[in-house]
Protein backbone atom coordinates (compact mmCIF):
# COMPACT_ATOMS: atom_id res chain seq x y z
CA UNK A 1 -101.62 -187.87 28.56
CA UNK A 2 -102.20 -190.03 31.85
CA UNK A 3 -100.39 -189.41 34.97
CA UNK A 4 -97.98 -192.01 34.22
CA UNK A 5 -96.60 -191.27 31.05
CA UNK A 6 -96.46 -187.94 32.34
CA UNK A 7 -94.27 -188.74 35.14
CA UNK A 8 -92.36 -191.16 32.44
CA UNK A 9 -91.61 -188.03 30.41
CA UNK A 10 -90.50 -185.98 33.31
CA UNK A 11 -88.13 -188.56 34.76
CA UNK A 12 -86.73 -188.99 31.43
CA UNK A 13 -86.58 -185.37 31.09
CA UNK A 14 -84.32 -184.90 34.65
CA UNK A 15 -82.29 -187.35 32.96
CA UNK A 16 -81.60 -184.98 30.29
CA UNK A 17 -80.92 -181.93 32.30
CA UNK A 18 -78.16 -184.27 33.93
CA UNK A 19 -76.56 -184.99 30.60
CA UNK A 20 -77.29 -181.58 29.08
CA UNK A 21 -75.12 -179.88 32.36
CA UNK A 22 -72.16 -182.01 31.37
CA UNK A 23 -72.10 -181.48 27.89
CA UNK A 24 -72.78 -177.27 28.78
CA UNK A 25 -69.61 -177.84 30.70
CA UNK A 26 -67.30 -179.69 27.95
CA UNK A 27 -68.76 -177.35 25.53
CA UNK A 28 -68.00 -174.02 27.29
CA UNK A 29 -64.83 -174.87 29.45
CA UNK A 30 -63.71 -176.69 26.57
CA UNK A 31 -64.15 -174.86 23.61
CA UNK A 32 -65.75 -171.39 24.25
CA UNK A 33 -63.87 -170.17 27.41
CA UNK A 34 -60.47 -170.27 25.34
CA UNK A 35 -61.93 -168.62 22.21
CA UNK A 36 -64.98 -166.74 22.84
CA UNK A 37 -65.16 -165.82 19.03
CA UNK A 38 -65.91 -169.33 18.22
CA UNK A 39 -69.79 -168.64 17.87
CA UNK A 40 -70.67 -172.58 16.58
CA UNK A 41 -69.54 -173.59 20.54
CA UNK A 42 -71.25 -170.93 22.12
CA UNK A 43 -74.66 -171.62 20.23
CA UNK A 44 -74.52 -175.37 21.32
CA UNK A 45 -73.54 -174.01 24.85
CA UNK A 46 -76.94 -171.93 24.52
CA UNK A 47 -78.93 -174.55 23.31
CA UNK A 48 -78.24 -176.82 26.21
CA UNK A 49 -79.28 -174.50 28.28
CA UNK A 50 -82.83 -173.34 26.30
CA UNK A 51 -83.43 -177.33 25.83
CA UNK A 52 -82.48 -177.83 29.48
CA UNK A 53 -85.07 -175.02 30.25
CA UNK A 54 -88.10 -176.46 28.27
CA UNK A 55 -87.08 -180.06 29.76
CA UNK A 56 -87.30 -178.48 33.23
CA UNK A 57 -91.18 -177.75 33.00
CA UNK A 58 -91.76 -181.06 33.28
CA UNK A 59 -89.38 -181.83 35.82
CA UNK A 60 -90.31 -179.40 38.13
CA UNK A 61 -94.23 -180.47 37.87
CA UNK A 62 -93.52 -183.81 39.01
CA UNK A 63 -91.15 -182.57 41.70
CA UNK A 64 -93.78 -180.44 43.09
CA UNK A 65 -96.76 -182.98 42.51
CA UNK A 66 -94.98 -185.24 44.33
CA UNK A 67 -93.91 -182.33 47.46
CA UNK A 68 -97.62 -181.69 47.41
CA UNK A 69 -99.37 -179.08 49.77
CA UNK A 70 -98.16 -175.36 49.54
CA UNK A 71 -94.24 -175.93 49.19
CA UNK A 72 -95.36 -178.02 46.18
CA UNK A 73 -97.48 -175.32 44.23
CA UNK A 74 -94.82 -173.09 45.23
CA UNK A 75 -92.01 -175.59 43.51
CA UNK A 76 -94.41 -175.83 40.18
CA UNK A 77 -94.87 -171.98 40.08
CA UNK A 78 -91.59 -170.81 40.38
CA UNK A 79 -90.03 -173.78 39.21
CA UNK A 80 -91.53 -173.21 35.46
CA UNK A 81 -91.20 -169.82 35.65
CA UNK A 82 -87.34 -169.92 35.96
CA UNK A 83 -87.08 -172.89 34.03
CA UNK A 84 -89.39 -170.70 30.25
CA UNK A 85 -86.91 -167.14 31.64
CA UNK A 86 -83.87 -170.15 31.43
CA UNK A 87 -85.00 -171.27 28.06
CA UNK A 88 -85.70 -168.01 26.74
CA UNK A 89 -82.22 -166.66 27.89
CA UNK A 90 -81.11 -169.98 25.79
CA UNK A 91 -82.61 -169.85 22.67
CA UNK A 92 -81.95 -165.81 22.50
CA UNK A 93 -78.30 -166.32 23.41
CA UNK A 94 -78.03 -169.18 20.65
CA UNK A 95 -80.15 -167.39 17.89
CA UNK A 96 -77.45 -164.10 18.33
CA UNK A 97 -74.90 -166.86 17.80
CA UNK A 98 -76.63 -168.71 15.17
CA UNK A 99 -76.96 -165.57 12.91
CA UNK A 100 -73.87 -163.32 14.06
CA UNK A 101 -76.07 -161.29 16.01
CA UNK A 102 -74.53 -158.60 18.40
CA UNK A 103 -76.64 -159.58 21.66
CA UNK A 104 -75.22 -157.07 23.89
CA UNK A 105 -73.41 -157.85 27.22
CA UNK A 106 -76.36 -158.07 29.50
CA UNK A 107 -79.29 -160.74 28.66
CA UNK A 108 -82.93 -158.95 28.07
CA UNK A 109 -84.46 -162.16 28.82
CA UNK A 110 -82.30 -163.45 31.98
CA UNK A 111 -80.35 -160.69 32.90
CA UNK A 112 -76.87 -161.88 34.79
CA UNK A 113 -79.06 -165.28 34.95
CA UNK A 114 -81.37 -164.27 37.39
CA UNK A 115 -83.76 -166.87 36.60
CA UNK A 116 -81.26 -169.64 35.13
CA UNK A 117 -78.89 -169.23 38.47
CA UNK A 118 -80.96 -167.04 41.27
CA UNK A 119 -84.66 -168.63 40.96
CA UNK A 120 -82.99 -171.38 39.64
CA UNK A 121 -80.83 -171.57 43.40
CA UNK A 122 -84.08 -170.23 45.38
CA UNK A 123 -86.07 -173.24 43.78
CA UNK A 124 -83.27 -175.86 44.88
CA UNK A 125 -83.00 -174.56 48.23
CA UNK A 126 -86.50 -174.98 48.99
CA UNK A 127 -87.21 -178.08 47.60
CA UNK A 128 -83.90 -179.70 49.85
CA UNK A 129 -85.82 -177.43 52.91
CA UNK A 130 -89.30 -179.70 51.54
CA UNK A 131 -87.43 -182.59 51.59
CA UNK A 132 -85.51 -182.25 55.22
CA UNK A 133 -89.24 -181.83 56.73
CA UNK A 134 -90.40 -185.00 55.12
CA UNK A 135 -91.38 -184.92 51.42
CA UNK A 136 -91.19 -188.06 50.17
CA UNK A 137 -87.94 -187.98 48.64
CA UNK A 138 -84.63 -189.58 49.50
CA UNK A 139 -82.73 -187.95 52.36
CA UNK A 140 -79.68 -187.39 50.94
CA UNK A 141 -81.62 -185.69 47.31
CA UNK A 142 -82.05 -183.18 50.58
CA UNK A 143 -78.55 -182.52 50.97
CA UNK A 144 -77.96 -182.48 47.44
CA UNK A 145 -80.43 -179.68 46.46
CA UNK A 146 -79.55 -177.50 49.44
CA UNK A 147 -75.54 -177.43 48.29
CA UNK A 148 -76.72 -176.91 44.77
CA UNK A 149 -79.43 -173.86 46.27
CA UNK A 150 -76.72 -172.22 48.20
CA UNK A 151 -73.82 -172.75 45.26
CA UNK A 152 -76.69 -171.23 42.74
CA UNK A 153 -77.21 -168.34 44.72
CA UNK A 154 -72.90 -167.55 44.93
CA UNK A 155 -73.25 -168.40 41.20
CA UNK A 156 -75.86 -165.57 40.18
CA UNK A 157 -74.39 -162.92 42.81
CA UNK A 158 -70.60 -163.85 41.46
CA UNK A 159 -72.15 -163.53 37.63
CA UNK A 160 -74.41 -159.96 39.16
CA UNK A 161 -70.71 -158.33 40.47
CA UNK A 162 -68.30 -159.72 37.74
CA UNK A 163 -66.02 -161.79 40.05
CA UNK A 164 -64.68 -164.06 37.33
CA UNK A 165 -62.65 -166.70 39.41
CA UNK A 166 -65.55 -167.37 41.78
CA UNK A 167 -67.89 -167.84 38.38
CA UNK A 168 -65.86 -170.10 37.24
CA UNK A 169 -65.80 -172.12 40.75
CA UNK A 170 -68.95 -172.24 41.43
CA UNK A 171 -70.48 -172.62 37.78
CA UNK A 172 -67.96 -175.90 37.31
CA UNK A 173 -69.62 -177.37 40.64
CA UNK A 174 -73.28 -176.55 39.61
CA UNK A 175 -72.78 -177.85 36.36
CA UNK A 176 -70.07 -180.97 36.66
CA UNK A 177 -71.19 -182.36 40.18
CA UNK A 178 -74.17 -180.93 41.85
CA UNK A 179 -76.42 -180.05 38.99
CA UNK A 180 -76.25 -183.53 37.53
CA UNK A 181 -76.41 -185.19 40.90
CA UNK A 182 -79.82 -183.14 41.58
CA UNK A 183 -81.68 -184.55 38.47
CA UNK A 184 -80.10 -187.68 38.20
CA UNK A 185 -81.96 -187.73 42.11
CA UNK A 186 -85.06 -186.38 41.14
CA UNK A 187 -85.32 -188.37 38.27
CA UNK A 188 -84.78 -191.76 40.35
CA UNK A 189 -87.14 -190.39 42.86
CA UNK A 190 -89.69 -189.28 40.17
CA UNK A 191 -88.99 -193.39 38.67
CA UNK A 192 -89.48 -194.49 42.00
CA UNK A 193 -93.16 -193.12 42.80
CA UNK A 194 -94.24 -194.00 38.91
CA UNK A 195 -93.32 -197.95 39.38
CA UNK A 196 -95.72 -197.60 43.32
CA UNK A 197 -98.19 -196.09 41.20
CA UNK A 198 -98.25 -198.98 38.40
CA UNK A 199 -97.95 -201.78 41.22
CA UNK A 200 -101.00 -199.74 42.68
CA UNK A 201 -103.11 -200.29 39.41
CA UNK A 202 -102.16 -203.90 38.76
């Protein structure tokens, strides 16, 4: 796979995450907040999330590819670590449901979604910090990823200490505005630096 079909796939990919966080929403404010029993809902819910996870890995590559220097290897590390932990919590959460499967309360694979909320928040914060001290990304993609870092963070530690009310907050804005704002950035960003690259080979 060249360089620019991979950065094809991973703009593509942000794309998806966008969508995927919207239909997570619909699906679990919707249909499995009101009836938690409804199992069909809550393995769709999961299965955003794993797909969102695997999707991610791409993502994240390009992001940090295109940070470059230490903050960028540090965004590709960490980035598909907590994106695989994210999928895994996923696809175990949506297999339990699949199959009537008592899963327990607390996630083996994610517990309290460390990964899918705290690394996930940690990772957002530093690529907005990358991108205030000149990454080539749009300014306000800056902005954008350090609300979504800092809303992550509340997200996990709200999730961590059972406050339902603020999970609720803070989980609608991650998912619904500034989740889907982030990768529908990146993903532009990502699109932007893969049409210099073809102009630079024609």
């Amino acid at each position: 796979m060249t360089d620019l079909m991979f950065r094809g796939l991973a703009r593509w990919s942000a794309y998806a995450i966008a969508g995927l966080s919207l239909l997570y929403a619909v699906v679990y404010l919707g249909l499995v907040r009101p009836d938690p029993a409804n199992t069909s809902a809550s393995a769709l819910a999961n299965g955003c999330i794993a797909l969102s996870g695997i999707l991610a890995t791409f993502a994240v590559i390009a992001v940090g590819d295109q940070v470059g220097g230490a903050a960028g290897r540090w965004l590709r590390v960490v980035g598909v670590g907590w994106a695989l932990l994210s999928a895994a919590h996923g696809t175990f959460s949506m297999v339990a449901d699949t199959q009537h499967l008592a899963a327990g309360d607390l996630s083996p694979t994610d517990p309290r979604g460390f990964a899918t909320f705290g690394l996930a928040g940690l990772w957002s914060l530093v690529l907005g910090l990358a991108i205030r001290s000149g990454a080539s990304f749009p300014r306000a993609l800056g902005a954008i990823a350090l609300a979504n870092g800092v809303d992550l963070l509340v997200l996990f530690v709200a999730t961590a200490t059972g406050a339902g009310t603020l999970v609720l907050l803070t989980g609608g804005l991650a998912s619904v505005i500034l989740g889907p704002l982030l990768w529908v950035g990146i993903g532009r960003a990502i699109g932007g630096q893969q049409s210099a690259a073809q102009r630079q080979r024609t």
